[in-house]
PDB file of N, CA and C in Angstrom:
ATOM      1  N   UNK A   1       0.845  -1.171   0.000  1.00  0.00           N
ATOM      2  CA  UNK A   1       0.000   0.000   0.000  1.00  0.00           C
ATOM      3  C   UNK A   1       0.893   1.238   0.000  1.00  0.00           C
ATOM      4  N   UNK A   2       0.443   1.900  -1.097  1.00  0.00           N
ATOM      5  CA  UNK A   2       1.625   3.329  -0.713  1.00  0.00           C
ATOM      6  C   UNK A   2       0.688   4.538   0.674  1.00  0.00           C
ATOM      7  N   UNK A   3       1.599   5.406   0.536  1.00  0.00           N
ATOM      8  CA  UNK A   3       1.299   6.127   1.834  1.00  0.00           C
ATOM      9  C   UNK A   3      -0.129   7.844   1.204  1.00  0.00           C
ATOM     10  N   UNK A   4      -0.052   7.989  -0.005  1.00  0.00           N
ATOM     11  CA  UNK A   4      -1.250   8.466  -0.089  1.00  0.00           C
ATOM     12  C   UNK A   4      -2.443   7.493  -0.353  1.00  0.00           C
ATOM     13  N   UNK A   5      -2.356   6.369  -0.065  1.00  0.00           N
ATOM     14  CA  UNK A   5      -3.716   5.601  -0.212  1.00  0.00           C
ATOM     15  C   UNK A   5      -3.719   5.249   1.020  1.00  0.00           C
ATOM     16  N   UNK A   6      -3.330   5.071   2.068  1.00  0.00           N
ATOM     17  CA  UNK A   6      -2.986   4.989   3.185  1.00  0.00           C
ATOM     18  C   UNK A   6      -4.104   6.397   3.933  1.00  0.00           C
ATOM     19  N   UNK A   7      -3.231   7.270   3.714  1.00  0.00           N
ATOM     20  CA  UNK A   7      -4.113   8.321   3.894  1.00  0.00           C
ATOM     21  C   UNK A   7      -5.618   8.349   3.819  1.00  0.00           C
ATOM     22  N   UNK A   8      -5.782   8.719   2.420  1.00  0.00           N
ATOM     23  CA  UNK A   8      -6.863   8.576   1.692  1.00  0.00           C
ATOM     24  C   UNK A   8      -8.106   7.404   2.482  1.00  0.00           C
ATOM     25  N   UNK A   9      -7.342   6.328   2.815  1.00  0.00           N
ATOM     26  CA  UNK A   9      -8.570   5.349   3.285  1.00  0.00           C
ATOM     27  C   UNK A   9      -8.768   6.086   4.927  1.00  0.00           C
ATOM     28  N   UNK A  10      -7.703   5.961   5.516  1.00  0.00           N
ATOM     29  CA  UNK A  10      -7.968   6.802   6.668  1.00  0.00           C
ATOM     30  C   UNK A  10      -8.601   8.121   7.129  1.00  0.00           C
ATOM     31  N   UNK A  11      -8.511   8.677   5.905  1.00  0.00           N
ATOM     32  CA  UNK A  11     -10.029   9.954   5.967  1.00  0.00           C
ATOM     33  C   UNK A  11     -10.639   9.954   5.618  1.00  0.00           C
ATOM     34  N   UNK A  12     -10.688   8.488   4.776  1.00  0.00           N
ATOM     35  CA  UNK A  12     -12.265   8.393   4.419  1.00  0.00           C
ATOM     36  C   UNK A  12     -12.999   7.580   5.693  1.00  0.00           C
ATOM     37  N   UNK A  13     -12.689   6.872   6.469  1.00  0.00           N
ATOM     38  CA  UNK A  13     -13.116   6.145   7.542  1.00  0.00           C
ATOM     39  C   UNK A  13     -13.237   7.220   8.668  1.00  0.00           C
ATOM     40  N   UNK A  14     -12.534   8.267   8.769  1.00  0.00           N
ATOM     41  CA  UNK A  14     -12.790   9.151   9.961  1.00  0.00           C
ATOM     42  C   UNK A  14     -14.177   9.916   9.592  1.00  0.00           C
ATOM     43  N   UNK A  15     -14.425  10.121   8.141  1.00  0.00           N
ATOM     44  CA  UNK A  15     -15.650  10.772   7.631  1.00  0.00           C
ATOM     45  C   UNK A  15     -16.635  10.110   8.022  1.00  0.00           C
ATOM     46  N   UNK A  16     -16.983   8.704   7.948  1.00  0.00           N
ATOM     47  CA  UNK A  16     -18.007   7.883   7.992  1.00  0.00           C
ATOM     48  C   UNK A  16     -18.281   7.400   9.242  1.00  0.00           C
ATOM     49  N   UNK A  17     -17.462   7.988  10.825  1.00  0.00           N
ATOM     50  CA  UNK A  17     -17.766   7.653  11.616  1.00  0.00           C
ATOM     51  C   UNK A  17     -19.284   8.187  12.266  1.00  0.00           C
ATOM     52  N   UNK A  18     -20.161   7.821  12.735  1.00  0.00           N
ATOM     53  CA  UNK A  18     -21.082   8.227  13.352  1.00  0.00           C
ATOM     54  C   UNK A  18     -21.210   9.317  14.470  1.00  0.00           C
ATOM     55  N   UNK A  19     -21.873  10.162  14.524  1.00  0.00           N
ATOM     56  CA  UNK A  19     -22.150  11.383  15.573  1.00  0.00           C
ATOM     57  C   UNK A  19     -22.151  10.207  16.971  1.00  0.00           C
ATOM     58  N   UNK A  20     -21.223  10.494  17.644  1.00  0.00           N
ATOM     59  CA  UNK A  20     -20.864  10.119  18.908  1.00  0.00           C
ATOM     60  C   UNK A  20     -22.246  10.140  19.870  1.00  0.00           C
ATOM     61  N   UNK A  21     -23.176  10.896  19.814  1.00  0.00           N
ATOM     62  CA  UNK A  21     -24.330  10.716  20.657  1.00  0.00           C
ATOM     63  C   UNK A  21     -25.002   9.476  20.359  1.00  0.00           C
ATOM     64  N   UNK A  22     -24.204   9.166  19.165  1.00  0.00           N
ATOM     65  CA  UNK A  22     -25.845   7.662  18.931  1.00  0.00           C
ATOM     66  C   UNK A  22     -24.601   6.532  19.058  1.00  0.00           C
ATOM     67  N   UNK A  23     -24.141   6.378  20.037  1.00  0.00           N
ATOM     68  CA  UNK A  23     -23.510   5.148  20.328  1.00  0.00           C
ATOM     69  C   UNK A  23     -23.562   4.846  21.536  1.00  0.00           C
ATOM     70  N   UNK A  24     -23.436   3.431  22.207  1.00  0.00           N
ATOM     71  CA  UNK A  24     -24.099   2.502  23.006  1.00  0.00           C
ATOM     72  C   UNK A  24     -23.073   1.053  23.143  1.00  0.00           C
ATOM     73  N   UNK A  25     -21.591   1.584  24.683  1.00  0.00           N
ATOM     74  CA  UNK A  25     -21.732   0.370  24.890  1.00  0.00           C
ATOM     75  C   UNK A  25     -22.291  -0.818  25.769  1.00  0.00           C
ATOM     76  N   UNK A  26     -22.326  -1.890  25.556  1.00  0.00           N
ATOM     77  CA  UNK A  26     -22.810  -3.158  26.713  1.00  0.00           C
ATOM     78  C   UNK A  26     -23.409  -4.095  25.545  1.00  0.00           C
ATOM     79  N   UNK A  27     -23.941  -5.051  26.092  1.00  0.00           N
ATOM     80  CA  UNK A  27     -24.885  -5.944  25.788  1.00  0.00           C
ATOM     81  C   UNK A  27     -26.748  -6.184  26.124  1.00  0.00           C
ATOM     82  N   UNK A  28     -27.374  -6.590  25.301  1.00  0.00           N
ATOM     83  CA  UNK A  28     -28.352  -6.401  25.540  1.00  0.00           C
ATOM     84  C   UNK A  28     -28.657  -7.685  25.538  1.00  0.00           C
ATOM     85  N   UNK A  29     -29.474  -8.027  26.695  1.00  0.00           N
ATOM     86  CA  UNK A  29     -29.914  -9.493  27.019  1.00  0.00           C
ATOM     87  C   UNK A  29     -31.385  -9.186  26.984  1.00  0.00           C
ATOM     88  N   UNK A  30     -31.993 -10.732  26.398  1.00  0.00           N
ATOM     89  CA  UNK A  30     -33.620 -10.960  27.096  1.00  0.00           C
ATOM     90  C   UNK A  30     -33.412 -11.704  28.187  1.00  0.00           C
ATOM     91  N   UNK A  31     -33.817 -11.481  29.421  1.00  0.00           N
ATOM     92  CA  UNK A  31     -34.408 -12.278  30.498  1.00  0.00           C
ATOM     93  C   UNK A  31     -35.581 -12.345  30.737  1.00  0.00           C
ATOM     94  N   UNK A  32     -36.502 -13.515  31.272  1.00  0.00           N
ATOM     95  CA  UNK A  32     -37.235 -13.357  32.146  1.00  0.00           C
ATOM     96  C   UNK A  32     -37.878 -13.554  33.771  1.00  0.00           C
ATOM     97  N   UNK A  33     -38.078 -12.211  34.212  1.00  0.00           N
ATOM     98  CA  UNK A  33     -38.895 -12.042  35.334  1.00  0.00           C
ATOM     99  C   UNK A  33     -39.796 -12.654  36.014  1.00  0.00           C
ATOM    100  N   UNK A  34     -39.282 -13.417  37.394  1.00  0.00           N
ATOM    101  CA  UNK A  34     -40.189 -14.270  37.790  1.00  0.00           C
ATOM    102  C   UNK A  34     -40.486 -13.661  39.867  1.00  0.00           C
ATOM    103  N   UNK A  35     -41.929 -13.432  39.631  1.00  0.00           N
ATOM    104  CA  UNK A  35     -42.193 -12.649  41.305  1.00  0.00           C
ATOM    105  C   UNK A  35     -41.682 -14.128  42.283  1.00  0.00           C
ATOM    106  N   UNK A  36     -41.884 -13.685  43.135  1.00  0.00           N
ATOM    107  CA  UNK A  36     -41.505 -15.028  44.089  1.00  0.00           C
ATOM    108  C   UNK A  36     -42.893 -15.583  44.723  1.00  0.00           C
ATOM    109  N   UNK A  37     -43.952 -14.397  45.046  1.00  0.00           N
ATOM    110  CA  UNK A  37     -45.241 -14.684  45.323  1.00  0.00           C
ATOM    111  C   UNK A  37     -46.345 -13.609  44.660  1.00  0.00           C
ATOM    112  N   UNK A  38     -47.567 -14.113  44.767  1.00  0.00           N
ATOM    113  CA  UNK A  38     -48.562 -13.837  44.298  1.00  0.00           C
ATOM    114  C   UNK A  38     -48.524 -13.189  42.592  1.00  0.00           C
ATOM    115  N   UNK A  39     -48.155 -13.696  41.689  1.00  0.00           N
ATOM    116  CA  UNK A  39     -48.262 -13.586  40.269  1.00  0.00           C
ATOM    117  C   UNK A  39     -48.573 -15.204  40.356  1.00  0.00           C
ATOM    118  N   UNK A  40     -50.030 -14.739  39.169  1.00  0.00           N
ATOM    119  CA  UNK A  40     -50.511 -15.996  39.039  1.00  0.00           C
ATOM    120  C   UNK A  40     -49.643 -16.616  37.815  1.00  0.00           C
ATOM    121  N   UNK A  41     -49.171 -16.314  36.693  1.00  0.00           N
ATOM    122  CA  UNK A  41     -48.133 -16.494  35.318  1.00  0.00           C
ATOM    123  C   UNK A  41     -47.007 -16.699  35.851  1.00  0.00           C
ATOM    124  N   UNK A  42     -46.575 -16.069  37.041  1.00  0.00           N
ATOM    125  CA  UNK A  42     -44.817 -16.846  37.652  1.00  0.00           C
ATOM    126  C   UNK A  42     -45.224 -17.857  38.036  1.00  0.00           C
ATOM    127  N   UNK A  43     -46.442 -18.217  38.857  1.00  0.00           N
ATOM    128  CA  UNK A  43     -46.818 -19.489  39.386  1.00  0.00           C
ATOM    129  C   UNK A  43     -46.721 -20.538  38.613  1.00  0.00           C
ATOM    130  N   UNK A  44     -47.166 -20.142  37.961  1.00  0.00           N
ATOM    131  CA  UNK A  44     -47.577 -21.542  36.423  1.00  0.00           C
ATOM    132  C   UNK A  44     -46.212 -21.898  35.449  1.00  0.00           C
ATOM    133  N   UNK A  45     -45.037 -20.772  35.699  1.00  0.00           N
ATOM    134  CA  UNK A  45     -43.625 -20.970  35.471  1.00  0.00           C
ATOM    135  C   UNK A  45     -43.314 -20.077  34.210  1.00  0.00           C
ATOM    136  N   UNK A  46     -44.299 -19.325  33.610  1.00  0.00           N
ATOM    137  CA  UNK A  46     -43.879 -18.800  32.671  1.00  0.00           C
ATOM    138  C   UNK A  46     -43.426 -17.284  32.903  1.00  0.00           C
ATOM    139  N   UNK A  47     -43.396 -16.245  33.717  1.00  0.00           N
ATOM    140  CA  UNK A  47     -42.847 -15.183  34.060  1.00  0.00           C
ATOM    141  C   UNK A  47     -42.931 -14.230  33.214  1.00  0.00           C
ATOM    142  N   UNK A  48     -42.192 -13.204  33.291  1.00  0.00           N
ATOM    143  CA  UNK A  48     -42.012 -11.700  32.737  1.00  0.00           C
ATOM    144  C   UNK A  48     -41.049 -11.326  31.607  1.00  0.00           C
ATOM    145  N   UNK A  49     -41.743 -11.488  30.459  1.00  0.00           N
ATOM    146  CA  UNK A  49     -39.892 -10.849  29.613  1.00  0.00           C
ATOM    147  C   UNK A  49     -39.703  -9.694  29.817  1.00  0.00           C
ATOM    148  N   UNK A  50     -38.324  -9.474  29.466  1.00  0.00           N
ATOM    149  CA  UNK A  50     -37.727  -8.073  29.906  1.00  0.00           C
ATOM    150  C   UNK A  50     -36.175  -7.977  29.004  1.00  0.00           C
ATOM    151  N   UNK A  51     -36.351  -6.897  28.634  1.00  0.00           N
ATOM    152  CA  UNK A  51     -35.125  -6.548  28.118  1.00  0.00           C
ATOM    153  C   UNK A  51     -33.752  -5.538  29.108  1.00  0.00           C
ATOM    154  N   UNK A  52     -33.037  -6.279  29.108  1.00  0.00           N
ATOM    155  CA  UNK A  52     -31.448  -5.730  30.058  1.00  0.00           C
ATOM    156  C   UNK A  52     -30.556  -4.934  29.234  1.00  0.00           C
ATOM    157  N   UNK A  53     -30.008  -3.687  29.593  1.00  0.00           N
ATOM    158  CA  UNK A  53     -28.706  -3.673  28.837  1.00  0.00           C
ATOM    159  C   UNK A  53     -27.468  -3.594  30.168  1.00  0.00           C
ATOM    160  N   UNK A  54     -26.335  -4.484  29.838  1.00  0.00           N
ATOM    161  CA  UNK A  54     -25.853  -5.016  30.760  1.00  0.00           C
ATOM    162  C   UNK A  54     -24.186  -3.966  30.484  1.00  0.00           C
ATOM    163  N   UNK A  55     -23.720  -3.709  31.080  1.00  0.00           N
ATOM    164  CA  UNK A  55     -22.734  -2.755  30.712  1.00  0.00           C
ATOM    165  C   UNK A  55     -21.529  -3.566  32.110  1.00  0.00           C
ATOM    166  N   UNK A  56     -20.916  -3.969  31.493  1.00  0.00           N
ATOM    167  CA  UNK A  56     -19.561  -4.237  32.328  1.00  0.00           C
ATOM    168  C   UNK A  56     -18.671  -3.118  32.436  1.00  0.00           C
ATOM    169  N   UNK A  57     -17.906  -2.889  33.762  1.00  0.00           N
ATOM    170  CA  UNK A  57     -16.294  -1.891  33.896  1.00  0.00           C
ATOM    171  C   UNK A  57     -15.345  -2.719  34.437  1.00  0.00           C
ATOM    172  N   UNK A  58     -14.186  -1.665  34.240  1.00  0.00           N
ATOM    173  CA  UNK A  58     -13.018  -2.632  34.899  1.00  0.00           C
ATOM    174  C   UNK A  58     -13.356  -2.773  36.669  1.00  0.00           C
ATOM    175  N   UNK A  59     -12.931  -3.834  37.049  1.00  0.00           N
ATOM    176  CA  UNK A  59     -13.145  -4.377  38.310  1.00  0.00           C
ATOM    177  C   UNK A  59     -13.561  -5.427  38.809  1.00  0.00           C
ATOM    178  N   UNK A  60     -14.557  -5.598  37.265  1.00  0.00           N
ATOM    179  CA  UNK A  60     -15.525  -6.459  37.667  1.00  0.00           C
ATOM    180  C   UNK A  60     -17.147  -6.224  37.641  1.00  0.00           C
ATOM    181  N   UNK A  61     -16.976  -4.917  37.961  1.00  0.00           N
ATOM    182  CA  UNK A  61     -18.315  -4.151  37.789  1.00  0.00           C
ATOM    183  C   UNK A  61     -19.090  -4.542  37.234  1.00  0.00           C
ATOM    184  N   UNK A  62     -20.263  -4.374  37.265  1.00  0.00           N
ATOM    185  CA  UNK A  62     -21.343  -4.413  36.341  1.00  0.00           C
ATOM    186  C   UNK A  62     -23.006  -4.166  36.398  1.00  0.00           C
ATOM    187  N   UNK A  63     -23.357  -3.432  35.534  1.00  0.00           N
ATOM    188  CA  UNK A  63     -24.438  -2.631  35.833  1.00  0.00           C
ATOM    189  C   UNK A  63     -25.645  -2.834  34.612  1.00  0.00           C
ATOM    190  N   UNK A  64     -26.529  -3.093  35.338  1.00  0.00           N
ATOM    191  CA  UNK A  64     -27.926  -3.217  34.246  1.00  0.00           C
ATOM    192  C   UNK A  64     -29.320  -2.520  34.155  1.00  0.00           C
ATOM    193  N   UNK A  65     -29.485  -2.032  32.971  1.00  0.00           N
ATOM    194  CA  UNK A  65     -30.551  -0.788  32.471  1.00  0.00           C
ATOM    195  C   UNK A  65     -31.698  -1.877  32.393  1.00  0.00           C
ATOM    196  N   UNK A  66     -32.579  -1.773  32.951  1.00  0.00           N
ATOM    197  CA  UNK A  66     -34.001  -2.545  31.895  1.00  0.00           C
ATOM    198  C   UNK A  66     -34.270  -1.434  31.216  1.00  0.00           C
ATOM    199  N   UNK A  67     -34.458  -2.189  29.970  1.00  0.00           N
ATOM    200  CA  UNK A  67     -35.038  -1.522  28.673  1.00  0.00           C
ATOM    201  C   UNK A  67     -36.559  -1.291  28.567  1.00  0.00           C
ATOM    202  N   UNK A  68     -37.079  -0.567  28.378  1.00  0.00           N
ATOM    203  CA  UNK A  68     -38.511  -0.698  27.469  1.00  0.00           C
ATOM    204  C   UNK A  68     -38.634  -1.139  26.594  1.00  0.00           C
ATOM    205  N   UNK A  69     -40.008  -1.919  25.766  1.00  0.00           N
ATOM    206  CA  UNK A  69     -39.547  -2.921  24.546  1.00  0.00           C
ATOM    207  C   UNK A  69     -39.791  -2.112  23.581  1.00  0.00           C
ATOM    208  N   UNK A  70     -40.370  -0.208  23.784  1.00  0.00           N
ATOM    209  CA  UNK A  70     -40.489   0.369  22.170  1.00  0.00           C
ATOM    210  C   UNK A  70     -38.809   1.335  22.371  1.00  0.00           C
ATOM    211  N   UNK A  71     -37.828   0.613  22.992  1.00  0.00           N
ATOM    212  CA  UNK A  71     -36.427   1.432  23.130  1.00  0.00           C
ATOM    213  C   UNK A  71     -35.856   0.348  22.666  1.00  0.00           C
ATOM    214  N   UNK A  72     -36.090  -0.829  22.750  1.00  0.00           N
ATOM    215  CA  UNK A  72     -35.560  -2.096  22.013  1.00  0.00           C
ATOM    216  C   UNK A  72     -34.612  -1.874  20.648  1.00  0.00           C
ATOM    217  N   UNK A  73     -34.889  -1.307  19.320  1.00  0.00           N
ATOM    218  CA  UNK A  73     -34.567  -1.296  18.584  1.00  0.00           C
ATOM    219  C   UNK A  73     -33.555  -0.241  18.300  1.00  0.00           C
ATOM    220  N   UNK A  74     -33.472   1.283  19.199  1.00  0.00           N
ATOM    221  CA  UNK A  74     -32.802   2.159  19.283  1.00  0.00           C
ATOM    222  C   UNK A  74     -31.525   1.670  20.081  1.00  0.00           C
ATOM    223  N   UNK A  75     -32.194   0.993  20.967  1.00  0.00           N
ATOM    224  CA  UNK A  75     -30.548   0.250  21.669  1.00  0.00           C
ATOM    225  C   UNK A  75     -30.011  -0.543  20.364  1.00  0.00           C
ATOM    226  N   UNK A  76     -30.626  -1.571  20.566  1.00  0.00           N
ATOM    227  CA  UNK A  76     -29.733  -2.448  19.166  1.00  0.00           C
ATOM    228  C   UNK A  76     -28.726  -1.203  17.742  1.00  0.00           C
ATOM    229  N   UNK A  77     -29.311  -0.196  17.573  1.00  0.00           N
ATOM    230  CA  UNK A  77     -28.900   0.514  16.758  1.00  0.00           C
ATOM    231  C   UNK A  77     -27.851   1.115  17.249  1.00  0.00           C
ATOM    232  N   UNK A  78     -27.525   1.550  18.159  1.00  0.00           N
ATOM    233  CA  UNK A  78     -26.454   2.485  18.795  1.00  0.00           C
ATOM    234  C   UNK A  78     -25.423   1.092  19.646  1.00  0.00           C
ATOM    235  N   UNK A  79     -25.867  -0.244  20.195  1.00  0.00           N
ATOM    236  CA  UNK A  79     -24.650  -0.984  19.928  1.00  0.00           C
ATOM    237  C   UNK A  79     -24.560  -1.229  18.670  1.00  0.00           C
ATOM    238  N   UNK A  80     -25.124  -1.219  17.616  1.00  0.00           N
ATOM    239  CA  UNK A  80     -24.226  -1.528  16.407  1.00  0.00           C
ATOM    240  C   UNK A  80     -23.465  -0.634  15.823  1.00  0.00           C
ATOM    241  N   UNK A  81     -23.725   0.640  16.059  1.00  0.00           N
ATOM    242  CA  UNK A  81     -23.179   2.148  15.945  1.00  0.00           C
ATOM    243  C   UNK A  81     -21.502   1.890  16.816  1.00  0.00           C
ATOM    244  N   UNK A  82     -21.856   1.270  18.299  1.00  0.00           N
ATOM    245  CA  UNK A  82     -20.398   1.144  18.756  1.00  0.00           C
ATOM    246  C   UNK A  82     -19.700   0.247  18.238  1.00  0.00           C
ATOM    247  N   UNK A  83     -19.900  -1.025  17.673  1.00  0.00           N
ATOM    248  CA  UNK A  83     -19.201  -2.050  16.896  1.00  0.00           C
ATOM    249  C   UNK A  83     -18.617  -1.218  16.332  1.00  0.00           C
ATOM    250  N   UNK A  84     -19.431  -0.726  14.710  1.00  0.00           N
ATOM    251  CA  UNK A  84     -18.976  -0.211  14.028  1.00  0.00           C
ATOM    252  C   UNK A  84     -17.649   0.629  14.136  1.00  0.00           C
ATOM    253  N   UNK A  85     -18.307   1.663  15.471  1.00  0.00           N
ATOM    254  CA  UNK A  85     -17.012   2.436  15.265  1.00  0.00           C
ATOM    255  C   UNK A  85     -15.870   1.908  16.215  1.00  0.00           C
ATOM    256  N   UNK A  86     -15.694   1.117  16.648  1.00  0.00           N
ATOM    257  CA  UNK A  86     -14.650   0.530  17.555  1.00  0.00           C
ATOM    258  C   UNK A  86     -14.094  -0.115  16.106  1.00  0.00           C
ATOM    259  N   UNK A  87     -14.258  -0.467  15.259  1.00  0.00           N
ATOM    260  CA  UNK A  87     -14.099  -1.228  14.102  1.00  0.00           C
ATOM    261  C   UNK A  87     -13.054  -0.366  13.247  1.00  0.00           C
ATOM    262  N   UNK A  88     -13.861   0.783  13.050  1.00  0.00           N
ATOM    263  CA  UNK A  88     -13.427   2.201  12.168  1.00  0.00           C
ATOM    264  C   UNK A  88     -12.187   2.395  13.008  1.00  0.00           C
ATOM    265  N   UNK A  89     -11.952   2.840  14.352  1.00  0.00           N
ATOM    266  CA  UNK A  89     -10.723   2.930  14.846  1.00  0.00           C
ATOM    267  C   UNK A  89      -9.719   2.128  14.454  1.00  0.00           C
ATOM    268  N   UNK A  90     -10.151   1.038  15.100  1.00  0.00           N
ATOM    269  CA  UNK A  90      -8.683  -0.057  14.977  1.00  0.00           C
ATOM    270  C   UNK A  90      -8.539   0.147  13.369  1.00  0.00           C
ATOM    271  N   UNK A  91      -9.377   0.363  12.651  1.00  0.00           N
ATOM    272  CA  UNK A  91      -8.677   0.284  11.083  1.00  0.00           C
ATOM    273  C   UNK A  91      -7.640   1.631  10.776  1.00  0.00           C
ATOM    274  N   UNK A  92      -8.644   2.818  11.552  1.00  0.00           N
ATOM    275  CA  UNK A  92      -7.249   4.131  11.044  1.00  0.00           C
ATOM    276  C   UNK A  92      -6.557   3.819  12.314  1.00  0.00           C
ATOM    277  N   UNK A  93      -6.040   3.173  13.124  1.00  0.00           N
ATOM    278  CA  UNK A  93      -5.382   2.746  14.041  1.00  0.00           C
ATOM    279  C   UNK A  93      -3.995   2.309  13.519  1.00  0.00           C
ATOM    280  N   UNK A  94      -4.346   1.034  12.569  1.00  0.00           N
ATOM    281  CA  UNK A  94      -3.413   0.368  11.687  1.00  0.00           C
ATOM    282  C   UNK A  94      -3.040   1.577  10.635  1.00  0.00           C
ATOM    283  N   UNK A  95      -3.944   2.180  10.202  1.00  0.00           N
ATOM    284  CA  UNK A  95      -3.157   2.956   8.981  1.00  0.00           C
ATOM    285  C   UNK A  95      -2.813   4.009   8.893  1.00  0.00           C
ATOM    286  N   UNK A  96      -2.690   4.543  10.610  1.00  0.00           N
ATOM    287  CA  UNK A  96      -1.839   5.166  10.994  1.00  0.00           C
ATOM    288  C   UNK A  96      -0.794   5.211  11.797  1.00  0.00           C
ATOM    289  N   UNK A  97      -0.511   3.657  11.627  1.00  0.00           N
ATOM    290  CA  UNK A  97       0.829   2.632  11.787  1.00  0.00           C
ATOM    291  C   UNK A  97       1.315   2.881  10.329  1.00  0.00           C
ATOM    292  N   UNK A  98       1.154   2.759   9.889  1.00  0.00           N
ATOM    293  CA  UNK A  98       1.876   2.545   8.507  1.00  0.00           C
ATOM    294  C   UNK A  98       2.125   3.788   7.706  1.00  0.00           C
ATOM    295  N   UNK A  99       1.030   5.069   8.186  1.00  0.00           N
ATOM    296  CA  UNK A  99       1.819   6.207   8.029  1.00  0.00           C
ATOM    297  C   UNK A  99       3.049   6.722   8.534  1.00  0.00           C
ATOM    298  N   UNK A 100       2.819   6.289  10.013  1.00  0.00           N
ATOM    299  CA  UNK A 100       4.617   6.319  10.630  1.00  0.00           C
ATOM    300  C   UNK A 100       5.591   5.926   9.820  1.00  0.00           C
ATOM    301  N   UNK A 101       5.308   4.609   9.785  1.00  0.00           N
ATOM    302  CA  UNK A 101       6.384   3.733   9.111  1.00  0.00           C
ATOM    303  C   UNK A 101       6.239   2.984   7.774  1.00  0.00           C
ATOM    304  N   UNK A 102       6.336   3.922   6.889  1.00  0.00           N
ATOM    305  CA  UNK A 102       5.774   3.337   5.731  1.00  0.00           C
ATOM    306  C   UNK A 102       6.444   1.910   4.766  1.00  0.00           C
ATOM    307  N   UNK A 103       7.601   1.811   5.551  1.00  0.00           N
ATOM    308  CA  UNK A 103       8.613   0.668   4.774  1.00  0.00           C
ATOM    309  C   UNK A 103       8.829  -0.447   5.470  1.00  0.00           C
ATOM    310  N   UNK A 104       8.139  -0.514   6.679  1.00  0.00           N
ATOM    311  CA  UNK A 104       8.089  -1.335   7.760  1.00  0.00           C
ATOM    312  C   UNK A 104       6.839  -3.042   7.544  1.00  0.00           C
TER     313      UNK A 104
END
């Protein structure tokens, strides 16, 4: 790869990153919700769905949002927004490794 295509891909990937407000990290789990008494539907074993977004930190940490199910799809969109751009980094990451060192 020469070093103006190098470039070139690397500002084109910084262009296409997403407005930082619509990103979202953690995981989003379905669980379901079960009362311990008086729900007649936990009784019978079938319980509560519910949507989690589960966000780990260093330590060990870890912390969970219940979702609403008409926020369901806006979450899913903004973790895929963070994939994405965790993705976009590591790529101008590398190819701005190789702008350093272009013979390397």
């Amino acid at each position: 790869m020469k070093l103006k295509d190098a470039v070139r891909e690397r500002d084109k990937l910084a262009r296409a990153i997403v407005s930082p407000a619509e990103i979202l990290r953690g995981s989003l789990l379905k669980r379901t919700i079960r009362h311990k008494k008086g729900c007649q539907n936990c009784a019978n074993g079938g319980g509560h769905p519910a949507w989690v977004l589960s966000i780990n930190y260093s330590g060990g940490r870890n912390k969970q949002i219940s979702i609403r199910p008409e926020e369901r799809k806006l979450v899913e969109c903004w973790l895929a927004n963070y994939h994405a751009l965790k993705e976009k980094m590591e790529r101008i990451c590398e190819l701005n490794h190789f702008v350093l060192r272009p013979g390397d």
